[in-house]
C-alpha atoms as a PDB file:
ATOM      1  CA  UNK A   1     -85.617  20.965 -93.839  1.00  0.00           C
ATOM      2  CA  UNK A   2     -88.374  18.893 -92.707  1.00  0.00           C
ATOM      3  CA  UNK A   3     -91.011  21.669 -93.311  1.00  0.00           C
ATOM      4  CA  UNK A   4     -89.750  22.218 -96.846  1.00  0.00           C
ATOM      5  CA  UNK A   5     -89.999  18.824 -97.960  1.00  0.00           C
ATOM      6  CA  UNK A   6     -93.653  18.894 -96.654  1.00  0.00           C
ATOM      7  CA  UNK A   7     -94.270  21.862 -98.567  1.00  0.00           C
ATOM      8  CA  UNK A   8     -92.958  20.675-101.693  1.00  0.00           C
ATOM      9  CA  UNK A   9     -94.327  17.345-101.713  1.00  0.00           C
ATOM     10  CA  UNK A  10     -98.008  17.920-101.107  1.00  0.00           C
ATOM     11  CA  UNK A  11     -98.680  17.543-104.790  1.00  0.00           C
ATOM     12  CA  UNK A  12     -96.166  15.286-105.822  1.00  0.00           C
ATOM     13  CA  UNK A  13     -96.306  11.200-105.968  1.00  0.00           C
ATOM     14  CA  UNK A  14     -95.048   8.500-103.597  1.00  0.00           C
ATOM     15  CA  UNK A  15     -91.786   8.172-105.712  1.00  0.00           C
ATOM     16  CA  UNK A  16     -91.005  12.183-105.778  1.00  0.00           C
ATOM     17  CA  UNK A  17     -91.873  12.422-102.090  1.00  0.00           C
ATOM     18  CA  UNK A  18     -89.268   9.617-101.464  1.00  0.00           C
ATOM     19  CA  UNK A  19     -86.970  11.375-104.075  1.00  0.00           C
ATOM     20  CA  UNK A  20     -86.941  14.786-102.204  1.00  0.00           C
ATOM     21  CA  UNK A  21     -86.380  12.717 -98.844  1.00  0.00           C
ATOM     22  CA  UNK A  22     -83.073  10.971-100.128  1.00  0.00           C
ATOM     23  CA  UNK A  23     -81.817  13.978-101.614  1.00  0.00           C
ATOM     24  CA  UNK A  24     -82.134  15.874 -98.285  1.00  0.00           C
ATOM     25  CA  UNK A  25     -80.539  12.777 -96.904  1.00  0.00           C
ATOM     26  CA  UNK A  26     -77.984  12.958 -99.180  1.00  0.00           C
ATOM     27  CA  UNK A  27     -77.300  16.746 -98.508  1.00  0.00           C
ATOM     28  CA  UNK A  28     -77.003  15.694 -94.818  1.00  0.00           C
ATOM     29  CA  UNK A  29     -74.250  13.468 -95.515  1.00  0.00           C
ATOM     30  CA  UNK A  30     -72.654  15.290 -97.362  1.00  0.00           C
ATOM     31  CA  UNK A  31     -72.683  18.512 -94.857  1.00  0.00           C
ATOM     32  CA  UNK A  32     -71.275  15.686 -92.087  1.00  0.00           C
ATOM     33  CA  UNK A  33     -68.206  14.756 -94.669  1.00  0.00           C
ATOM     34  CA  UNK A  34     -67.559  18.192 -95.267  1.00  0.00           C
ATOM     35  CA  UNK A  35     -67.262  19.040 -91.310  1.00  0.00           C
ATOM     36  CA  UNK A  36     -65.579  15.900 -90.855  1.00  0.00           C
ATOM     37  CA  UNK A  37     -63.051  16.541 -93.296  1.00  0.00           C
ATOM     38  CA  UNK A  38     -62.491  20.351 -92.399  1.00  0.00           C
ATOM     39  CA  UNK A  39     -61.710  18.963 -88.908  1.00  0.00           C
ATOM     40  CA  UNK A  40     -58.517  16.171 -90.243  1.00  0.00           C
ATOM     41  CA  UNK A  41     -57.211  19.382 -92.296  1.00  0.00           C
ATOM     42  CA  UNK A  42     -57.461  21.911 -89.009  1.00  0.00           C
ATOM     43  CA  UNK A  43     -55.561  18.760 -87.508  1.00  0.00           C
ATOM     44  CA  UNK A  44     -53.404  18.444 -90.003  1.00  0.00           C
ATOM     45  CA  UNK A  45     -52.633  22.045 -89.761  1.00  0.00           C
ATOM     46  CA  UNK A  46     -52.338  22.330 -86.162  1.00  0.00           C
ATOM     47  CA  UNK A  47     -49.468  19.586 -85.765  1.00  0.00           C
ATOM     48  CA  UNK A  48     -47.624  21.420 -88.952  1.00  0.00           C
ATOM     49  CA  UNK A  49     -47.548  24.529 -87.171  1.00  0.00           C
ATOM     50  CA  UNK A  50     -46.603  22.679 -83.721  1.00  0.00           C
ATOM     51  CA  UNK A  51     -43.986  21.127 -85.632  1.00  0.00           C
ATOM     52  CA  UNK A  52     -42.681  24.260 -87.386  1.00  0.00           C
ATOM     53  CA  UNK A  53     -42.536  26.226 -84.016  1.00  0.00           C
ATOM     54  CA  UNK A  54     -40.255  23.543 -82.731  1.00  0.00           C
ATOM     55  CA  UNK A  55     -37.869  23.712 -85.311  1.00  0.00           C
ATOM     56  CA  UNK A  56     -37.686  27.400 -85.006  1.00  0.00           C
ATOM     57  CA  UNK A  57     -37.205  27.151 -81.625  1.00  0.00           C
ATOM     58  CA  UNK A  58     -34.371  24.504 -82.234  1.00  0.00           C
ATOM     59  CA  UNK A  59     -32.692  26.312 -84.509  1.00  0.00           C
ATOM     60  CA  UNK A  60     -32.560  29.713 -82.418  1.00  0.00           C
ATOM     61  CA  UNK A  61     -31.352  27.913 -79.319  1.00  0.00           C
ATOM     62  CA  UNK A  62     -28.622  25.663 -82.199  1.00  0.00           C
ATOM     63  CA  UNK A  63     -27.595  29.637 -83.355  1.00  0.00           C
ATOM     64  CA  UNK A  64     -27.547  31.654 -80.215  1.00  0.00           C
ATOM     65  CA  UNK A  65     -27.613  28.835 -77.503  1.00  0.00           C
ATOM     66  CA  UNK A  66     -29.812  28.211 -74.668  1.00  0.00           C
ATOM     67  CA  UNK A  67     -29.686  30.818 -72.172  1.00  0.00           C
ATOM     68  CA  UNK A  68     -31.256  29.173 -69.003  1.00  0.00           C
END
């Protein structure tokens, strides 16, 4: 990213050199909330499944008993 802010700002001024900077910044950011938020719904989704497998399970051994 580095390399194509230095490409693109050879011929620019101060202010849209430190323009293209914060926006990559920004991008950055917003890449790390992304990620961060895909990982609370995987979470999320895990511990819904976890819980739905242990109601199955309840609810087979509450129909047929538990055969131990």
């Amino acid at each position: 990213m580095e390399r194509l802010i230095n490409t693109f700002s050879k011929n620019l001024s101060a202010w849209g050199r430190r323009a293209l900077v914060q926006t990559s910044d920004g991008f950055a950011s917003l890449k790390g909330i992304a990620l961060d938020n895909g990982n609370v719904l995987l979470s999320k989704a895990r511990i819904a499944l976890a819980d739905a497998s242990s109601t199955t399970l309840q609810a087979l051994q509450s129909r047929f008993g538990s055969r131990r």
